[in-house]
Structure formats: C-alpha cells, structure tokens
PDB file of N, CA and C in Angstrom:
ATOM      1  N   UNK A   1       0.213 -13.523 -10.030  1.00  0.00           N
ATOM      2  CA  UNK A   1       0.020 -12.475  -9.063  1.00  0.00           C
ATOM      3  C   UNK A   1       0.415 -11.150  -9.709  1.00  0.00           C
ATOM      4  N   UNK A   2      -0.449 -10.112  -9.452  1.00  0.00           N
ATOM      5  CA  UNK A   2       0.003  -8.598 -10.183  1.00  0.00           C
ATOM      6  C   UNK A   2       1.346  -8.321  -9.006  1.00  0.00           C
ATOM      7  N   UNK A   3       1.996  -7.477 -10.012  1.00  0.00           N
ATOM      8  CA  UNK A   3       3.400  -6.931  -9.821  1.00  0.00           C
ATOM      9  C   UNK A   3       3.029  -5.835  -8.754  1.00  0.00           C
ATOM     10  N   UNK A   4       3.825  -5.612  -8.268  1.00  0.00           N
ATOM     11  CA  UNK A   4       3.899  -4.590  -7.003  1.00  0.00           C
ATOM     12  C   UNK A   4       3.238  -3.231  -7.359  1.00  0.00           C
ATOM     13  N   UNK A   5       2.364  -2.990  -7.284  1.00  0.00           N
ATOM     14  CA  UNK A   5       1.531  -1.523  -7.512  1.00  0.00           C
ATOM     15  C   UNK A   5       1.190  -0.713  -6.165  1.00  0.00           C
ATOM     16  N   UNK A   6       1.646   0.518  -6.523  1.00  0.00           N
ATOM     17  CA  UNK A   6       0.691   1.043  -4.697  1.00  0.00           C
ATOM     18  C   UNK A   6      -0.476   0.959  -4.824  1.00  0.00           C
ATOM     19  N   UNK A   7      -1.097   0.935  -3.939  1.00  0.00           N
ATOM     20  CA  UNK A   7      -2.381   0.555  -3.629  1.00  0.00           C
ATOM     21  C   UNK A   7      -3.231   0.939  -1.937  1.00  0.00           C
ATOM     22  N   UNK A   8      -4.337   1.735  -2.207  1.00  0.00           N
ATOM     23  CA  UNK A   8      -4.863   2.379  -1.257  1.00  0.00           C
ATOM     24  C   UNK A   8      -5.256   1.399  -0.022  1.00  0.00           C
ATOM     25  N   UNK A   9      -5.276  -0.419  -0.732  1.00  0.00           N
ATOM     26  CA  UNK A   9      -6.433  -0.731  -0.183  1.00  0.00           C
ATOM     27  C   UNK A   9      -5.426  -2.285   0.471  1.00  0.00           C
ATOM     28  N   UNK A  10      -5.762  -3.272   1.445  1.00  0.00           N
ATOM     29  CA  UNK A  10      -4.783  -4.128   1.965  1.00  0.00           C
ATOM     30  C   UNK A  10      -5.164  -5.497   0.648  1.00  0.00           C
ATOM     31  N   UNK A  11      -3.998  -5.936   0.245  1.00  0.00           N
ATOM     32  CA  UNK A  11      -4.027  -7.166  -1.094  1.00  0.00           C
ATOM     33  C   UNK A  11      -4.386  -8.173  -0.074  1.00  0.00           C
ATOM     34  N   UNK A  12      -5.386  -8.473   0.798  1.00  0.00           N
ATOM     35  CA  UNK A  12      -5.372  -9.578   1.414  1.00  0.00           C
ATOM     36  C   UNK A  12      -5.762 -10.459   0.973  1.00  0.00           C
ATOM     37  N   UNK A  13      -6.668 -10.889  -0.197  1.00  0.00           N
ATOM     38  CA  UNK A  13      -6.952 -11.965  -1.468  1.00  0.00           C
ATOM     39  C   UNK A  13      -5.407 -12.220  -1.898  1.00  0.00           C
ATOM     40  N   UNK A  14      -4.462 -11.272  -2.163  1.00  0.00           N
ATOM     41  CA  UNK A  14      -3.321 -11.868  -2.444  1.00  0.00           C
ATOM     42  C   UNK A  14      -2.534 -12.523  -1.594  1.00  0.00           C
ATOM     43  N   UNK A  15      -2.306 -12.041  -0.500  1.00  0.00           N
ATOM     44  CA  UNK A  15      -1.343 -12.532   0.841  1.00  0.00           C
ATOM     45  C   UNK A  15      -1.876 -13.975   1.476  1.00  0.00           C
ATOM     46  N   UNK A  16      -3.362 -14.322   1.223  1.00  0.00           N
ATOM     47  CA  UNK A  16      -4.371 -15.204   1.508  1.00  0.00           C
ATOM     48  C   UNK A  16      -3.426 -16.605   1.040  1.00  0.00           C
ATOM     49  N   UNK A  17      -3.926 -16.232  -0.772  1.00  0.00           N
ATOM     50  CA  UNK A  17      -3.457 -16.842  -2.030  1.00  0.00           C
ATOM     51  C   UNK A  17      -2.098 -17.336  -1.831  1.00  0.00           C
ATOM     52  N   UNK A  18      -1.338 -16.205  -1.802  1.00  0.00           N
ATOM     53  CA  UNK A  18       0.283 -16.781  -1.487  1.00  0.00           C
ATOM     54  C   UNK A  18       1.011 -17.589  -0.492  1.00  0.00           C
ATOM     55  N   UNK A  19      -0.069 -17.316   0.630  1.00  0.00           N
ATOM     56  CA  UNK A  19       0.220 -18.709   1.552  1.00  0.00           C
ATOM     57  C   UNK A  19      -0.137 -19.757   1.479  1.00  0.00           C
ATOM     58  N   UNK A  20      -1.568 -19.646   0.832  1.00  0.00           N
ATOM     59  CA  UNK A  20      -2.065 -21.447   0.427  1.00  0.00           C
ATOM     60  C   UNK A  20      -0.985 -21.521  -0.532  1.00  0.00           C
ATOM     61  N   UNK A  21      -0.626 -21.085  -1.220  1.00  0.00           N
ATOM     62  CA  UNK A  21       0.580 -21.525  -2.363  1.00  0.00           C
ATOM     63  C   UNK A  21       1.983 -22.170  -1.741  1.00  0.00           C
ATOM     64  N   UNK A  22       2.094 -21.408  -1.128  1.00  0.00           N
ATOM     65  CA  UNK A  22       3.366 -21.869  -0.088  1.00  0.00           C
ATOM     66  C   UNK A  22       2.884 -23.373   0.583  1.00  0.00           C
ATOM     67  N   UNK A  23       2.118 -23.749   0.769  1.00  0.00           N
ATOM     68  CA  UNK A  23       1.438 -25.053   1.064  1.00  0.00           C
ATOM     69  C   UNK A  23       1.446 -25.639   0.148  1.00  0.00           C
ATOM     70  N   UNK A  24       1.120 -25.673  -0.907  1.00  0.00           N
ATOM     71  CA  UNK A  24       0.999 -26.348  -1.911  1.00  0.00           C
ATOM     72  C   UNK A  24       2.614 -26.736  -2.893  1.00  0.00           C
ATOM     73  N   UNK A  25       3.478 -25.605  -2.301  1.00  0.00           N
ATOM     74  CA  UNK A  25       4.344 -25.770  -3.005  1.00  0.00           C
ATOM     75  C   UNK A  25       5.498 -26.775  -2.228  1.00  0.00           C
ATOM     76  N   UNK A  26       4.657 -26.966  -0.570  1.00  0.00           N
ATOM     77  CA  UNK A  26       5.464 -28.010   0.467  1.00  0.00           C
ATOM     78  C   UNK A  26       6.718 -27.253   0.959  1.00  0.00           C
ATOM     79  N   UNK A  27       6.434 -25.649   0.625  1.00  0.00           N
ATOM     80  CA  UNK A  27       7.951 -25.073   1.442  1.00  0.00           C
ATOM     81  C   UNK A  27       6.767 -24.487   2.883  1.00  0.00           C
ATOM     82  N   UNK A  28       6.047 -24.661   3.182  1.00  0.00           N
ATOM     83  CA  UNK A  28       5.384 -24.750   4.747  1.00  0.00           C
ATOM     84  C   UNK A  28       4.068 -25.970   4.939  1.00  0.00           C
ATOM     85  N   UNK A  29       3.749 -25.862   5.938  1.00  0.00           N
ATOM     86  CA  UNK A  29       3.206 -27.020   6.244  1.00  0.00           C
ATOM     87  C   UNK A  29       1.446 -26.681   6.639  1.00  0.00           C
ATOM     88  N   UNK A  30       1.359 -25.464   7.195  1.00  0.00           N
ATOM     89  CA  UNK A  30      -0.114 -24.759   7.403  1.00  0.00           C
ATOM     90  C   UNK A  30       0.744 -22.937   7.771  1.00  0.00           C
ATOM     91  N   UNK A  31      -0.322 -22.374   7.675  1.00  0.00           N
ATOM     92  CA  UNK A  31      -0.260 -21.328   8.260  1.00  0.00           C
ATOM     93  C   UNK A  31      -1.386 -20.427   9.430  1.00  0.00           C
ATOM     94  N   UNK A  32      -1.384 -19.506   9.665  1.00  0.00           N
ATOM     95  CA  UNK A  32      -2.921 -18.593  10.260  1.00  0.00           C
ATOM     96  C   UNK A  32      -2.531 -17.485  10.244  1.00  0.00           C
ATOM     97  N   UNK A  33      -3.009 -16.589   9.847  1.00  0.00           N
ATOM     98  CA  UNK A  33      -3.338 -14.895   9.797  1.00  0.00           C
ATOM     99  C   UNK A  33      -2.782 -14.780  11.302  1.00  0.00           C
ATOM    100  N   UNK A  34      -2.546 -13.711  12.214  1.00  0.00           N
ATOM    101  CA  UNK A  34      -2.145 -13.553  13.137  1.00  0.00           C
ATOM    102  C   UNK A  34      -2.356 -11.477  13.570  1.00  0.00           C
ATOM    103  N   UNK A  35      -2.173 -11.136  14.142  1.00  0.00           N
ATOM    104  CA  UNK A  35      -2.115  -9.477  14.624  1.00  0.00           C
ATOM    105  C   UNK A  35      -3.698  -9.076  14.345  1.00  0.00           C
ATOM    106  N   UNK A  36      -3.126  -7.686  13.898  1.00  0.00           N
ATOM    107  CA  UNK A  36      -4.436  -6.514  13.752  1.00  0.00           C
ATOM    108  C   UNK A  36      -5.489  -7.420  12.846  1.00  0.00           C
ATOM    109  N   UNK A  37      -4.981  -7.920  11.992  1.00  0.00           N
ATOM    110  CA  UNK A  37      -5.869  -8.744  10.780  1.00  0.00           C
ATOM    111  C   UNK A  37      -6.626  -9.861  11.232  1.00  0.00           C
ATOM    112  N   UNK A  38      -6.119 -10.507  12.228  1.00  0.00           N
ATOM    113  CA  UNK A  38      -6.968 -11.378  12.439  1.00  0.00           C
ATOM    114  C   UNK A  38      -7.772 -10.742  14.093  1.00  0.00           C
ATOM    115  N   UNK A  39      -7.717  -9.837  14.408  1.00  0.00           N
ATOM    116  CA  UNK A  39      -8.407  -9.600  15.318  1.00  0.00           C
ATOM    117  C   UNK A  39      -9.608  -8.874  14.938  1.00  0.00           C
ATOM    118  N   UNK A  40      -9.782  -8.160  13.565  1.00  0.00           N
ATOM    119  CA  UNK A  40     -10.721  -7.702  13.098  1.00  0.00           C
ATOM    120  C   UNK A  40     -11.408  -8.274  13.057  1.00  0.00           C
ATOM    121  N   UNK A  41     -11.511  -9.810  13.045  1.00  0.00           N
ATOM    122  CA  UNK A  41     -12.515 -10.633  13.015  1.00  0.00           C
ATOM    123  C   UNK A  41     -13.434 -10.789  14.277  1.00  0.00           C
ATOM    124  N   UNK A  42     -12.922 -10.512  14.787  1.00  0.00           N
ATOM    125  CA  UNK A  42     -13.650 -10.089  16.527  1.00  0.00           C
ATOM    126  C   UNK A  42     -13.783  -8.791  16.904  1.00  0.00           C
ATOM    127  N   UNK A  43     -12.999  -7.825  16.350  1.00  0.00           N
ATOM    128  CA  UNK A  43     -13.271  -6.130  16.839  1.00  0.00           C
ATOM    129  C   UNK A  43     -14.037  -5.682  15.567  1.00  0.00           C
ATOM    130  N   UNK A  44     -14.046  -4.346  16.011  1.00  0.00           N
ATOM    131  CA  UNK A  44     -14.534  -3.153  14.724  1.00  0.00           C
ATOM    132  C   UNK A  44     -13.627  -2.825  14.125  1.00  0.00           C
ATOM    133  N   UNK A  45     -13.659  -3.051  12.620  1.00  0.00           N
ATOM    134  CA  UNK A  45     -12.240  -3.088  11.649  1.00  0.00           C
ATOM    135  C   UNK A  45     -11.439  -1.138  12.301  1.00  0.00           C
ATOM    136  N   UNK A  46     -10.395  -1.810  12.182  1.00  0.00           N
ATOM    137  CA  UNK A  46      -9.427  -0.327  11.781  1.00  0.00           C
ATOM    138  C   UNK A  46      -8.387  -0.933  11.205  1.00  0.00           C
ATOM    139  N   UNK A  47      -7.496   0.660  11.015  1.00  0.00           N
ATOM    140  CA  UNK A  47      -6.423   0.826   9.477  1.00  0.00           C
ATOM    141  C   UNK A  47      -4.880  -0.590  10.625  1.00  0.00           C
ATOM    142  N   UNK A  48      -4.507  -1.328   9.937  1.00  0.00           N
ATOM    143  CA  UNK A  48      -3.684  -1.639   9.791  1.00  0.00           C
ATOM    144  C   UNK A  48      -2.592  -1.569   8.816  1.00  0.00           C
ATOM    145  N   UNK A  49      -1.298  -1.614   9.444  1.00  0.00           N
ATOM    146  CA  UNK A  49      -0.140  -1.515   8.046  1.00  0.00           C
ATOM    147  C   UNK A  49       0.411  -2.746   7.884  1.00  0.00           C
ATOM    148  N   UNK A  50       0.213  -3.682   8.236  1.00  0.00           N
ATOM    149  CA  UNK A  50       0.962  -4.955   7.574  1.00  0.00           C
ATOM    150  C   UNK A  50      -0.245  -6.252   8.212  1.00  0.00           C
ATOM    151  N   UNK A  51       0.254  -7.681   7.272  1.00  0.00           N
ATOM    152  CA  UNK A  51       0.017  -8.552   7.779  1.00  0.00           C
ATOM    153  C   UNK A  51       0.580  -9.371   7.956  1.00  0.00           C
ATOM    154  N   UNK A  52       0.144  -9.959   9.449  1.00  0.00           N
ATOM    155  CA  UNK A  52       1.268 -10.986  10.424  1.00  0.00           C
ATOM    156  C   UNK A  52       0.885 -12.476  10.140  1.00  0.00           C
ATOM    157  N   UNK A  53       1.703 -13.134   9.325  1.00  0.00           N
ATOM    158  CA  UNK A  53       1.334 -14.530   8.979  1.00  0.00           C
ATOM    159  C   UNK A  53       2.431 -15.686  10.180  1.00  0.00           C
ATOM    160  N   UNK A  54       1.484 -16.697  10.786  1.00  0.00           N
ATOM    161  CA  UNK A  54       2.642 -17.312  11.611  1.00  0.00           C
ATOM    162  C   UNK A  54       1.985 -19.319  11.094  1.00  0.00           C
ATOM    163  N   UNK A  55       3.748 -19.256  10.424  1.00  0.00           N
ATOM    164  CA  UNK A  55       3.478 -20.587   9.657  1.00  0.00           C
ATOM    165  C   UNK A  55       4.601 -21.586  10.192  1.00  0.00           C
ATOM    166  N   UNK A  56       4.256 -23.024   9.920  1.00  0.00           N
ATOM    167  CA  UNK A  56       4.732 -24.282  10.367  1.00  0.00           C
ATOM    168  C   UNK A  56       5.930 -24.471   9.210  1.00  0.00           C
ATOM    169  N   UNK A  57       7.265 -24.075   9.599  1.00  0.00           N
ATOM    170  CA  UNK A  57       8.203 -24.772   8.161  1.00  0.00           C
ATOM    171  C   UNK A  57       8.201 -25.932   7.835  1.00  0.00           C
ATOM    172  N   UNK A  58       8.290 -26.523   6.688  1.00  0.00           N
ATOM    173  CA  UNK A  58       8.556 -27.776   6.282  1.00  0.00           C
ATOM    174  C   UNK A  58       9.974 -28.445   6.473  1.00  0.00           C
ATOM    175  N   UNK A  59      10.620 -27.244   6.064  1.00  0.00           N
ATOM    176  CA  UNK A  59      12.016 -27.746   6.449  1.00  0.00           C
ATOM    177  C   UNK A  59      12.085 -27.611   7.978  1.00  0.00           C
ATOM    178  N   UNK A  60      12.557 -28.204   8.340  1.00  0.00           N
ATOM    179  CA  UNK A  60      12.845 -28.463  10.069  1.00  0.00           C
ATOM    180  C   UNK A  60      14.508 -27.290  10.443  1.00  0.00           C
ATOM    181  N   UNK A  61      15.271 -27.448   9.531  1.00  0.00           N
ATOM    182  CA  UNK A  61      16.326 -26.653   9.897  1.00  0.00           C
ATOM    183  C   UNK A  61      16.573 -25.842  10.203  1.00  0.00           C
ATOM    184  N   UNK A  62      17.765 -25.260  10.414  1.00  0.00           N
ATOM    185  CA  UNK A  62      18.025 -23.982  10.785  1.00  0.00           C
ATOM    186  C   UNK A  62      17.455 -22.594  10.638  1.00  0.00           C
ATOM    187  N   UNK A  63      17.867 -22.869   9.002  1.00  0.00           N
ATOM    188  CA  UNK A  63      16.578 -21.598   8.706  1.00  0.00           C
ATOM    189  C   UNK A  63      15.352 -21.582   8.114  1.00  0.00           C
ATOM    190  N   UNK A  64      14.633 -22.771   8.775  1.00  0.00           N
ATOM    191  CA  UNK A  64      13.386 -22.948   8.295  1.00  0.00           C
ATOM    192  C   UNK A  64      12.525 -22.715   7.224  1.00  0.00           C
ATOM    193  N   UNK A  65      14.036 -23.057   5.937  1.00  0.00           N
ATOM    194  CA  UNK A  65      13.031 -23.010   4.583  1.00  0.00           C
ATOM    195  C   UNK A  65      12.731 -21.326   4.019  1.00  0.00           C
ATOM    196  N   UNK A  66      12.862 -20.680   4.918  1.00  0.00           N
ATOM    197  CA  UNK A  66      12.921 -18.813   4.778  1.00  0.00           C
ATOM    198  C   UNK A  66      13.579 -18.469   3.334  1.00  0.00           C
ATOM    199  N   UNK A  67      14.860 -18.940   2.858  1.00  0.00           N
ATOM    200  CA  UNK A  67      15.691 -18.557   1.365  1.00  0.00           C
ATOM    201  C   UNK A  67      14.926 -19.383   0.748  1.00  0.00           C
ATOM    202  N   UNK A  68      13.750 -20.335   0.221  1.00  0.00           N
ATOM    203  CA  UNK A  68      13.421 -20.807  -0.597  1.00  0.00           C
ATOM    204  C   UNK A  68      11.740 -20.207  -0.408  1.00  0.00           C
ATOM    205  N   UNK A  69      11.485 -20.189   0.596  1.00  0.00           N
ATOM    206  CA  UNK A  69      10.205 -19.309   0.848  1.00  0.00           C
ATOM    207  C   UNK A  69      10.172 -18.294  -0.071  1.00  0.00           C
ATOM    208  N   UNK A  70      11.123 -17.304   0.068  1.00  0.00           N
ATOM    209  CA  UNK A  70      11.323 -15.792  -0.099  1.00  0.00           C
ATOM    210  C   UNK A  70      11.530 -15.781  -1.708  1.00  0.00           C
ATOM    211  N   UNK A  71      12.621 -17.023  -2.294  1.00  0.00           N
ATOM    212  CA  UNK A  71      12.834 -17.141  -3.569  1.00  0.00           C
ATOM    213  C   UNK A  71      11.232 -17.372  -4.156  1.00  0.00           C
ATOM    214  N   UNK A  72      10.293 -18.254  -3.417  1.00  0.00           N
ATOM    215  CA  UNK A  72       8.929 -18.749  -4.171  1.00  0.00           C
ATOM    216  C   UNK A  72       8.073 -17.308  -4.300  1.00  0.00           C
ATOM    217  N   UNK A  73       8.282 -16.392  -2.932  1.00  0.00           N
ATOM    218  CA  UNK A  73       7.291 -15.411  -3.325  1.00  0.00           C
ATOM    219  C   UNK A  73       8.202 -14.387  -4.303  1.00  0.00           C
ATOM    220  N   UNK A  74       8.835 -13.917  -4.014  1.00  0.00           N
ATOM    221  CA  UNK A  74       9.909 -13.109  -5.411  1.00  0.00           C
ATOM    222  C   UNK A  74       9.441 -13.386  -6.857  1.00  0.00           C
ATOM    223  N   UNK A  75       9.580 -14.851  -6.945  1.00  0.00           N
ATOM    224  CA  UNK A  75       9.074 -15.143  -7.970  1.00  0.00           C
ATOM    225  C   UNK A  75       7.603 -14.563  -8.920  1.00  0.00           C
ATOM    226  N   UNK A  76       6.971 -14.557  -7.597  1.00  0.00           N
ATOM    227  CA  UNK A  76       5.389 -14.344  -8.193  1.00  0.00           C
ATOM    228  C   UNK A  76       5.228 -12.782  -7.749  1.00  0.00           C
ATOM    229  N   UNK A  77       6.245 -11.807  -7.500  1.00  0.00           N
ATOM    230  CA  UNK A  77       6.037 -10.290  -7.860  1.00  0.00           C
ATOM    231  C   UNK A  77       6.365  -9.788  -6.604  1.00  0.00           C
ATOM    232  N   UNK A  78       6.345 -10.898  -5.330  1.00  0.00           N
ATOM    233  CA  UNK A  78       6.981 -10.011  -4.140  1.00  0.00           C
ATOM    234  C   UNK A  78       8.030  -9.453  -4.211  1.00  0.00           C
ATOM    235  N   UNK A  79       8.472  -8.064  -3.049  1.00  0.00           N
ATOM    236  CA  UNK A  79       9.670  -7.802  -2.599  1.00  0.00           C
ATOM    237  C   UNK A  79      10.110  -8.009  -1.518  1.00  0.00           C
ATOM    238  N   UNK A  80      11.614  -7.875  -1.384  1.00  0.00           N
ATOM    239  CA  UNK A  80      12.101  -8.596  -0.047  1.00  0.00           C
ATOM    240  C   UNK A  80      12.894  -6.778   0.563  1.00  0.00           C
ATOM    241  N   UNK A  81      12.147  -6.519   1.704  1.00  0.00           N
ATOM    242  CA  UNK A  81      13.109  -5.272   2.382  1.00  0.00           C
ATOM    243  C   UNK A  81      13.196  -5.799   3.737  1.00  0.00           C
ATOM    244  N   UNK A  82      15.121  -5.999   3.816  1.00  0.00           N
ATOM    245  CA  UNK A  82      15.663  -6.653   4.776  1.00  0.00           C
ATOM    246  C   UNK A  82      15.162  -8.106   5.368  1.00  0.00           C
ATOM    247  N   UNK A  83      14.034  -8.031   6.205  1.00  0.00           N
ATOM    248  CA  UNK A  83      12.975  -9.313   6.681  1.00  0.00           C
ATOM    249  C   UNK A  83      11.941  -9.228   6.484  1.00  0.00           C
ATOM    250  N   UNK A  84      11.549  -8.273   5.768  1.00  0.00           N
ATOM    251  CA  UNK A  84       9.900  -8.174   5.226  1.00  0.00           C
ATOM    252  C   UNK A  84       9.864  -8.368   3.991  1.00  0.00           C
ATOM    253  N   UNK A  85       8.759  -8.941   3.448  1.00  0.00           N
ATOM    254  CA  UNK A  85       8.002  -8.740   2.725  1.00  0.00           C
ATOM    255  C   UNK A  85       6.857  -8.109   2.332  1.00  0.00           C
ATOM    256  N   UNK A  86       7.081  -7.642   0.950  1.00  0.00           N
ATOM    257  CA  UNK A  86       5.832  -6.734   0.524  1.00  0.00           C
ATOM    258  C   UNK A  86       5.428  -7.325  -1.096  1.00  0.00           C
ATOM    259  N   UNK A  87       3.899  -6.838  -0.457  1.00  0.00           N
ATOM    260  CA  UNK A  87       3.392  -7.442  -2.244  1.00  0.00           C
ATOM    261  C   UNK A  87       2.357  -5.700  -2.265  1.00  0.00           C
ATOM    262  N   UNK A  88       2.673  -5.286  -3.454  1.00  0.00           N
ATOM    263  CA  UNK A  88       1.791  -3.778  -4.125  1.00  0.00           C
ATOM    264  C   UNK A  88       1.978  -2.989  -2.563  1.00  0.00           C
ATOM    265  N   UNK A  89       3.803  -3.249  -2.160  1.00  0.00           N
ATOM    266  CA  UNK A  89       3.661  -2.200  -0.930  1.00  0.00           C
ATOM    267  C   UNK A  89       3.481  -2.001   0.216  1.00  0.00           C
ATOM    268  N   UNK A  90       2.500  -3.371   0.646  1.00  0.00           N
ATOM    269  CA  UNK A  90       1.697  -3.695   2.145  1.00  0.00           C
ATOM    270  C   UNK A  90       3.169  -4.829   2.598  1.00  0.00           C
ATOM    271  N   UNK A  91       3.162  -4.416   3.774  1.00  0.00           N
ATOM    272  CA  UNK A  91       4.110  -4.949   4.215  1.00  0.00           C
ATOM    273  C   UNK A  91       3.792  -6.599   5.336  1.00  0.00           C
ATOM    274  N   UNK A  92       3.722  -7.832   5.301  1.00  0.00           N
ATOM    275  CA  UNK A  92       3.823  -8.889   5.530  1.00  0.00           C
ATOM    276  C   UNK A  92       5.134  -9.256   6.324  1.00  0.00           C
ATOM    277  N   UNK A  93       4.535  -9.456   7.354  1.00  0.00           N
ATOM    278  CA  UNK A  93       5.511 -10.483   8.478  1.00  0.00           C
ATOM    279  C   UNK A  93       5.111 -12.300   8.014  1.00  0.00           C
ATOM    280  N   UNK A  94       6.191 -12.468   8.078  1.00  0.00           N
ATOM    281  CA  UNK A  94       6.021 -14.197   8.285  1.00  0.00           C
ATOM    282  C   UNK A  94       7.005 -14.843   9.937  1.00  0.00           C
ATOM    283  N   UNK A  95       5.812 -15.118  10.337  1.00  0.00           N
ATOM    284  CA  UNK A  95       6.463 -15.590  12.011  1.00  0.00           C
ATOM    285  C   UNK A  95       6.477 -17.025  12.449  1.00  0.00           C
ATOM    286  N   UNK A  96       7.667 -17.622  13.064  1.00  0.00           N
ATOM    287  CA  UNK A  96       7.088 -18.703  12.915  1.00  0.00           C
ATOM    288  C   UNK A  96       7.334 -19.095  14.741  1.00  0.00           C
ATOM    289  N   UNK A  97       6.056 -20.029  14.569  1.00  0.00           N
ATOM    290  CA  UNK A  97       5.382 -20.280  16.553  1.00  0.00           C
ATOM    291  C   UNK A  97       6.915 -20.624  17.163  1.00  0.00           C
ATOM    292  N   UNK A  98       6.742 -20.622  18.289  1.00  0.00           N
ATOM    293  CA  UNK A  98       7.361 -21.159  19.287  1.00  0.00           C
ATOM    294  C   UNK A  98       7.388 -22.429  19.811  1.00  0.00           C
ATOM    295  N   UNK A  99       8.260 -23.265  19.763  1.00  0.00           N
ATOM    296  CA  UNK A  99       7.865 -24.594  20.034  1.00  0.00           C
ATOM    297  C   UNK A  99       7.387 -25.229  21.360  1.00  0.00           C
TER     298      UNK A  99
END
C-alpha cells in the first residue's frame, strides 16, 4: 500500500483493499461500506470526507480485535489519530453493528 500522501481524490481502491485484507488476515470476519459512500450508490455522487466501514470482529472480546486491527493497518502505511484512521489523509471510521 503507498505511504500516506495528500491526495485530492478519496483512496477508495485502497480502503476497499484493506478491508478484504483484514479478512483475509482473520482479524474480521466480513465487512460493508456504510455512510455518504455507500449511499452514492443510490444518490447523485457528492464530496464526502471520510469512509464509514461497519465490520464483524473475529475476536469476540472486549475490544474486538481493534489493537491488532490497527497494528495490521499501521503496518501497511496507515495512521492512527486518536480513533480514526487515515490512509494518504482520508479519514476512515471502522464501526462495528449492534447486536
């Protein structure tokens, strides 16, 4: 994954990528796009500032796998500010459902 660059435009090929990865890597179980981003798919696009990912933890516990999550994307060029994440800047929620 490229390193954090600003960028005019939303990395959603990357944010896509990094969640099937997170699947693959068995620290979540599925995920789905969620907010402004996935409603574009039904409206007329406009500017959003982040994307809202809402995923199934693998770990069942307390903190649902979140410190090993966060360590997997770090790894591959994310940053961590406070509870967000950002990759080249765009800022990413990770939410997880309600039971």
């Amino acid at each position: 994954m490229a390193e954090n660059e600003p960028s005019s435009s939303i990395p959603l090929a990357e944010v896509l990528r990094s969640a099937n990865d997170l699947v693959v890597a068995k620290l979540i179980e599925d995920w789905a796009l969620g907010g402004a981003l996935a409603a574009i798919y039904y409206l007329e696009p406009f500017t959003t500032y982040d994307a809202d990912i809402f995923f199934i933890p693998a770990d069942k516990g307390l903190t649902a796998g979140i410190p090993g999550i966060y360590q997997h994307l770090q790894a591959q060029g994310w940053q961590v500010e406070g509870e967000h994440l950002l990759v080249r800047e765009f800022l990413c929620n990770s939410l997880l459902p309600a039971d």
